[in-house]
N, C-alpha and C. Protein backbone atom coordinates (compact mmCIF):
# COMPACT_ATOMS: atom_id res chain seq x y z
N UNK A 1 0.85 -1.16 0.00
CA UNK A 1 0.00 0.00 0.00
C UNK A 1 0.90 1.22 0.00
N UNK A 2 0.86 2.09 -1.06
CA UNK A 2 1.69 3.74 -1.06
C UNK A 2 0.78 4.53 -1.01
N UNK A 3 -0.02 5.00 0.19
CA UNK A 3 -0.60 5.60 0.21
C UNK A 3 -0.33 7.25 1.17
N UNK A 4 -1.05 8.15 1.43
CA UNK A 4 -0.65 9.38 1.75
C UNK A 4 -0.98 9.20 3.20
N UNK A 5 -1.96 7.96 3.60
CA UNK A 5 -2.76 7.73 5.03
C UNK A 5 -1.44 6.89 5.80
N UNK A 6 -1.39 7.39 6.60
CA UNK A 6 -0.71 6.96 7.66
C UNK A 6 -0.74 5.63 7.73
N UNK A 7 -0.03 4.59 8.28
CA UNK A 7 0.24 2.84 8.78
C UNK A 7 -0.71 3.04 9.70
N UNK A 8 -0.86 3.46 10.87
CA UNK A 8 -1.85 2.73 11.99
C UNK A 8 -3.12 3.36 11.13
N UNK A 9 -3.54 4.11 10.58
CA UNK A 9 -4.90 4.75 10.35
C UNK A 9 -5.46 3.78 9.25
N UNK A 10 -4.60 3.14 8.15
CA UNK A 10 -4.86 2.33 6.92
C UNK A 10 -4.96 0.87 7.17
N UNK A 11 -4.28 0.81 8.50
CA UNK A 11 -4.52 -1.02 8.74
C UNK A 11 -5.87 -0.92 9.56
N UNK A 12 -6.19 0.33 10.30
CA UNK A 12 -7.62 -0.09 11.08
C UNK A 12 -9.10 0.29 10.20
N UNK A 13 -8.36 1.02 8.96
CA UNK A 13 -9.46 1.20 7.63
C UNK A 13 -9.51 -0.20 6.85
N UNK A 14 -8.17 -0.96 6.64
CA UNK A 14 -8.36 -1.85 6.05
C UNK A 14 -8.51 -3.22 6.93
N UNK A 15 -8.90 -3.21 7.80
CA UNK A 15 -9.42 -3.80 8.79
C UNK A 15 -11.06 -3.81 8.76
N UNK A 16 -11.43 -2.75 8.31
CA UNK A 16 -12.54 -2.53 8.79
C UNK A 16 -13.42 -3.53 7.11
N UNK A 17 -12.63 -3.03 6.71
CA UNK A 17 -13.22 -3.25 5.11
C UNK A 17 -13.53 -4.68 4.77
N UNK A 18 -11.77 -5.49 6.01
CA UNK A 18 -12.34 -7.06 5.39
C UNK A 18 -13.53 -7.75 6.46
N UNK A 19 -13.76 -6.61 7.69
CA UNK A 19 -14.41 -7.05 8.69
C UNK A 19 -15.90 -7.03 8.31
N UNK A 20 -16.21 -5.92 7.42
CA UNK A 20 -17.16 -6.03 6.59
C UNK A 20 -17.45 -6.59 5.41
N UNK A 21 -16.66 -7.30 4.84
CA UNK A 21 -16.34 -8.28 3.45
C UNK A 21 -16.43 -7.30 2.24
N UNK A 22 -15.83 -6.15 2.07
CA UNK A 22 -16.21 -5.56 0.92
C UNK A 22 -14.49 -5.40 0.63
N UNK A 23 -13.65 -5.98 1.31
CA UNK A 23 -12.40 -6.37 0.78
C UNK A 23 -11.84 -7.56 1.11
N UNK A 24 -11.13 -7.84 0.51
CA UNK A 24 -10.68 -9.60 0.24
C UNK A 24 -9.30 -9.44 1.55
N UNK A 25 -9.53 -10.54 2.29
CA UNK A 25 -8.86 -11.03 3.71
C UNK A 25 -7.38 -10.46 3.33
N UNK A 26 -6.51 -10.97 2.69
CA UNK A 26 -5.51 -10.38 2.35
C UNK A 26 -4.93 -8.88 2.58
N UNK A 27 -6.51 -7.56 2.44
CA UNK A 27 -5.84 -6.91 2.07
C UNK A 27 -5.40 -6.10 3.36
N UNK A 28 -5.93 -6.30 4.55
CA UNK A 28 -5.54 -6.06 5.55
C UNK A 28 -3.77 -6.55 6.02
N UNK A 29 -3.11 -7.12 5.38
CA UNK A 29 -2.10 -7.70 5.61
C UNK A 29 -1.21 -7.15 4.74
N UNK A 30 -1.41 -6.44 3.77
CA UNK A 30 -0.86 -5.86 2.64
C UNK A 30 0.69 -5.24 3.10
N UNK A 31 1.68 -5.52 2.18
CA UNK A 31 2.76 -4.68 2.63
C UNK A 31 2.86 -2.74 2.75
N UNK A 32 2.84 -2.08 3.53
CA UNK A 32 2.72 -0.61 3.48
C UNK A 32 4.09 -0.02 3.09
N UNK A 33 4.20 0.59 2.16
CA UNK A 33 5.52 1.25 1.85
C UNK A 33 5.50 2.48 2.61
N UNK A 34 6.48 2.74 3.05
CA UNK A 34 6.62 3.80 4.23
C UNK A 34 7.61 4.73 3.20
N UNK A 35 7.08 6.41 2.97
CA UNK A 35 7.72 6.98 1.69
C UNK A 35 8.12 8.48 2.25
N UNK A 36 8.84 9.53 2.00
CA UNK A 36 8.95 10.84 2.14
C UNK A 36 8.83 11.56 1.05
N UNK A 37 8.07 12.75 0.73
CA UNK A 37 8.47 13.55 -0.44
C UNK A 37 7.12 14.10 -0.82
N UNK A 38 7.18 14.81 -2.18
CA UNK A 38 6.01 15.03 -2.91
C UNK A 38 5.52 14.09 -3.93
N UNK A 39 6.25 13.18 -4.45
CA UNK A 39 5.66 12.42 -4.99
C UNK A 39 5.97 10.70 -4.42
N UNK A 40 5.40 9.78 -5.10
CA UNK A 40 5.01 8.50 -4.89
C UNK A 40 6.41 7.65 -5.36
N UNK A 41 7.74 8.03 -5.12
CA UNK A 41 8.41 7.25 -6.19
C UNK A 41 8.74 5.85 -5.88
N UNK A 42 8.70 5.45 -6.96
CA UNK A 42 8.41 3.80 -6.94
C UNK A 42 9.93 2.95 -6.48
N UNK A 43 10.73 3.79 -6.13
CA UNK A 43 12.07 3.67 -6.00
C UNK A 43 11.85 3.12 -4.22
N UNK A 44 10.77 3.96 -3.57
CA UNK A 44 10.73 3.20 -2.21
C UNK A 44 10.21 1.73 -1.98
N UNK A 45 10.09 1.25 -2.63
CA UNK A 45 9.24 -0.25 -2.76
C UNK A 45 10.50 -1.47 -2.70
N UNK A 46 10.35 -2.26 -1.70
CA UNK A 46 11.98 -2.57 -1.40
C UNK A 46 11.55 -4.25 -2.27
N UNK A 47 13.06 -4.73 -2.72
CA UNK A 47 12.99 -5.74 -3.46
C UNK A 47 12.72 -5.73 -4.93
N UNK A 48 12.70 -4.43 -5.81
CA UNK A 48 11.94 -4.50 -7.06
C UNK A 48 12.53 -3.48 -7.49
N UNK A 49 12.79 -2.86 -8.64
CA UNK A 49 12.69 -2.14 -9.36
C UNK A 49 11.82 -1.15 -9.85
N UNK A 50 11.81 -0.06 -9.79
CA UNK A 50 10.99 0.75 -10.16
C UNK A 50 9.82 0.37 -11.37
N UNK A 51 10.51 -0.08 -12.64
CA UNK A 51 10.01 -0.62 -13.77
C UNK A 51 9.06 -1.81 -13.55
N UNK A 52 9.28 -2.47 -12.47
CA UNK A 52 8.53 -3.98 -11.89
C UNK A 52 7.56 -3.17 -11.21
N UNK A 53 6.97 -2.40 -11.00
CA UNK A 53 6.39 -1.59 -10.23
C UNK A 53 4.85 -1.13 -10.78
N UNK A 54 3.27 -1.11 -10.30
CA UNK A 54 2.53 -0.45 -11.27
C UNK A 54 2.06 0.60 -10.25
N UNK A 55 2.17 1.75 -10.32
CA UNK A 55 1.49 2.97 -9.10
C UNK A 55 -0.37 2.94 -9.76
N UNK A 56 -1.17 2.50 -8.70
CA UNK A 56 -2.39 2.69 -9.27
C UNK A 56 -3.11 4.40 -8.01
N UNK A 57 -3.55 5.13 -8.94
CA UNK A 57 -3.89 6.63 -8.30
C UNK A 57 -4.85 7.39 -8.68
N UNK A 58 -5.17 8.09 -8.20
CA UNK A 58 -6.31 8.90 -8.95
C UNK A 58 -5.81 10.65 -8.78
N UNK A 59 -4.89 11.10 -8.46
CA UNK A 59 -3.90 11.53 -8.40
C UNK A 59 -2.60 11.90 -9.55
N UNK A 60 -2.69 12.55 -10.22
CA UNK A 60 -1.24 12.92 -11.20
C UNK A 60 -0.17 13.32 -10.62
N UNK A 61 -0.58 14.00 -9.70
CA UNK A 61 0.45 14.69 -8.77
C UNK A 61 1.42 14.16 -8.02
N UNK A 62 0.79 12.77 -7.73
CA UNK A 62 1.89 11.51 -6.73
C UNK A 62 2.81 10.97 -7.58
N UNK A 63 2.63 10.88 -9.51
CA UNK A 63 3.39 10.08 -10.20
C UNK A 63 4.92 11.12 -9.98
N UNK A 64 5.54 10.44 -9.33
CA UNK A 64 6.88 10.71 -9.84
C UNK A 64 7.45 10.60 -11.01
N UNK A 65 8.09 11.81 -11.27
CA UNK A 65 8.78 12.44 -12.83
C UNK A 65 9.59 11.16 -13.50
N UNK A 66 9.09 10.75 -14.21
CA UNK A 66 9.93 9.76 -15.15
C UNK A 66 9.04 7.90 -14.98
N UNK A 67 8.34 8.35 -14.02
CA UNK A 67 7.99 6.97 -13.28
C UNK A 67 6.14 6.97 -14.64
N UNK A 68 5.43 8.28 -15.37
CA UNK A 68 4.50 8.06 -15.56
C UNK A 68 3.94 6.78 -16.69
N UNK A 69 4.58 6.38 -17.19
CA UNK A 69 4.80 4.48 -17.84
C UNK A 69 3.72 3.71 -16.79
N UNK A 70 4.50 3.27 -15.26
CA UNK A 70 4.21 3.10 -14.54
C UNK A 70 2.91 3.34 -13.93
N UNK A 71 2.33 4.58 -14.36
CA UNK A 71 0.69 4.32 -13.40
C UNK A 71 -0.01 4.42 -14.33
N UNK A 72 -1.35 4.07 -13.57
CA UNK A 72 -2.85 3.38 -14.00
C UNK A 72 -3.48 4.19 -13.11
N UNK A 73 -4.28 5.11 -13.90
CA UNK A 73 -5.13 6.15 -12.90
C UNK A 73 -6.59 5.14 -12.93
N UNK A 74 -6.48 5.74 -11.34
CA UNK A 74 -8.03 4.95 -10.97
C UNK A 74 -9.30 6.37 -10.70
N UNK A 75 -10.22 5.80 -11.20
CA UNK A 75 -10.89 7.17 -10.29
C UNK A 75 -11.08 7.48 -9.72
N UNK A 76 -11.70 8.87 -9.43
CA UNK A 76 -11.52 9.65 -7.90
C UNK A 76 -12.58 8.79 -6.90
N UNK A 77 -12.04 8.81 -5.73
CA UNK A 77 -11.92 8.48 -4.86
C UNK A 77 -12.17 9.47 -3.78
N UNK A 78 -13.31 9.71 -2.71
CA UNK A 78 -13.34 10.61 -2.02
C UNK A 78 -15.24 10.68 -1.38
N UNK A 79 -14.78 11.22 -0.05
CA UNK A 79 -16.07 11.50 0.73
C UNK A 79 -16.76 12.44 0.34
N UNK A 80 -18.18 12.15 0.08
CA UNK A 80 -18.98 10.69 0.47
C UNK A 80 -18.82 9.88 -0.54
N UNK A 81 -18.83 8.41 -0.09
CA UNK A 81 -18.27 7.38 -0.77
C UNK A 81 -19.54 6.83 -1.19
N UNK A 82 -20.10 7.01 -2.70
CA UNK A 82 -21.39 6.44 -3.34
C UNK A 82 -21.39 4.69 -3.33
N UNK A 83 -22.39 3.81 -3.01
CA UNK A 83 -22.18 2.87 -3.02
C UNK A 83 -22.59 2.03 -4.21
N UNK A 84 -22.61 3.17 -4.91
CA UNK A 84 -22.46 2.91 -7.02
C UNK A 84 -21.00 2.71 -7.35
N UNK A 85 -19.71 3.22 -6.40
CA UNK A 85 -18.47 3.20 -6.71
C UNK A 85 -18.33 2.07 -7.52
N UNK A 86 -17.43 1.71 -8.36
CA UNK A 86 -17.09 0.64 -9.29
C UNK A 86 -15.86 0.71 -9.26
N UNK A 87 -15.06 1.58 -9.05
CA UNK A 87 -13.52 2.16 -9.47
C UNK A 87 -12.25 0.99 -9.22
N UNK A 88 -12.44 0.34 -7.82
CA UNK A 88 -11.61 -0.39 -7.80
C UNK A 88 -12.30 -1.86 -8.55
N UNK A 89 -13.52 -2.00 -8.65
CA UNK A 89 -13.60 -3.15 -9.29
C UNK A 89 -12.83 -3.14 -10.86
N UNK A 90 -12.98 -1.98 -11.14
CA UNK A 90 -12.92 -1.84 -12.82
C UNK A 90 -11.00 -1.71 -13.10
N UNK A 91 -10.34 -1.25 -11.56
CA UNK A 91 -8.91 -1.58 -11.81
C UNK A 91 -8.62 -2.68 -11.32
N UNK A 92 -9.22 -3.71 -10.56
CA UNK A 92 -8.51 -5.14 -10.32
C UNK A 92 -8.66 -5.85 -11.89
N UNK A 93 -9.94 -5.29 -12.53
CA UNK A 93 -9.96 -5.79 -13.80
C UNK A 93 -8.62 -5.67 -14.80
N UNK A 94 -8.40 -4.17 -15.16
CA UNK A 94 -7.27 -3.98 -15.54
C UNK A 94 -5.99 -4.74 -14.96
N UNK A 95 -5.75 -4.52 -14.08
CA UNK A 95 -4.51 -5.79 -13.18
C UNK A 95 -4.77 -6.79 -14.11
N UNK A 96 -5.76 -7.61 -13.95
CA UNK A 96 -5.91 -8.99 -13.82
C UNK A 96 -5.15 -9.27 -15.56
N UNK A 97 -6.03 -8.11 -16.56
CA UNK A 97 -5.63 -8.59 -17.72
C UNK A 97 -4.37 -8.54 -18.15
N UNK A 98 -3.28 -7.22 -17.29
CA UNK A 98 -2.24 -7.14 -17.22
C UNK A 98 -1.50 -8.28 -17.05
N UNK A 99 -1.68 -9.26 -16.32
CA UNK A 99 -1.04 -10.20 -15.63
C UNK A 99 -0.82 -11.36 -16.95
C-alpha cells in the first residue's frame, strides 16, 4: 500500500473493510511502503525495481517524474463514498488482464 494515510490509520481502515467483506482477507495484511516527499516514487518499494512496479492513483500529482509508464489512474476516490463506486472493481480488472 503507497498511500498518503498513515500505517496505523490504513490497517484499522483496512481492517474494517475485510471485517465487513467488501475487501478480500488479504488486504488487511498488505505490505505498506513507508515513503517521504512530494511524490510516490516507486524507487521506495523494497525488493523490485521501479520498472517492476505499477502505481495505481487517482492523483497525477503523486506520479513521480519519469515513473509516468508506470501508473494506472483509478478514479476519484473521495467523501462521500457512493455505493455505485465501481472504481476499484474496474482496476482489479485492468490488473488482472495485465497479468
Amino acid at each position: 500500500m503507497f498511500t498518503t494515510v498513515k500505517e496505523e490509520r490504513f490497517r484499522k481502515i483496512a481492517r474494517l473493510l475485510v471485517d465487513e467483506q467488501v475487501a478480500p482477507a488479504w488486504f488487511a495484511d498488505m505490505e505498506y511502503i513507508t515513503w517521504h516527499g512530494e511524490t510516490k516514487d516507486l524507487q521506495f518499494v523494497p525488493g523490485v525495481h521501479a520498472h517492476q512496479v505499477l502505481l495505481v492513483d487517482d492523483f497525477e500529482k503523486y506520479v513521480h517524474p519519469g515513473q509516468e509508464a508506470q501508473w494506472l489512474q483509478i478514479e476519484y476516490f473521495d467523501y462521500p463514498y457512493g455505493s455505485t463506486d465501481t472504481g476499484l472493481a474496474k482496476m482489479l480488472q485492468i490488473l488482472a488482464a495485465r497479468i
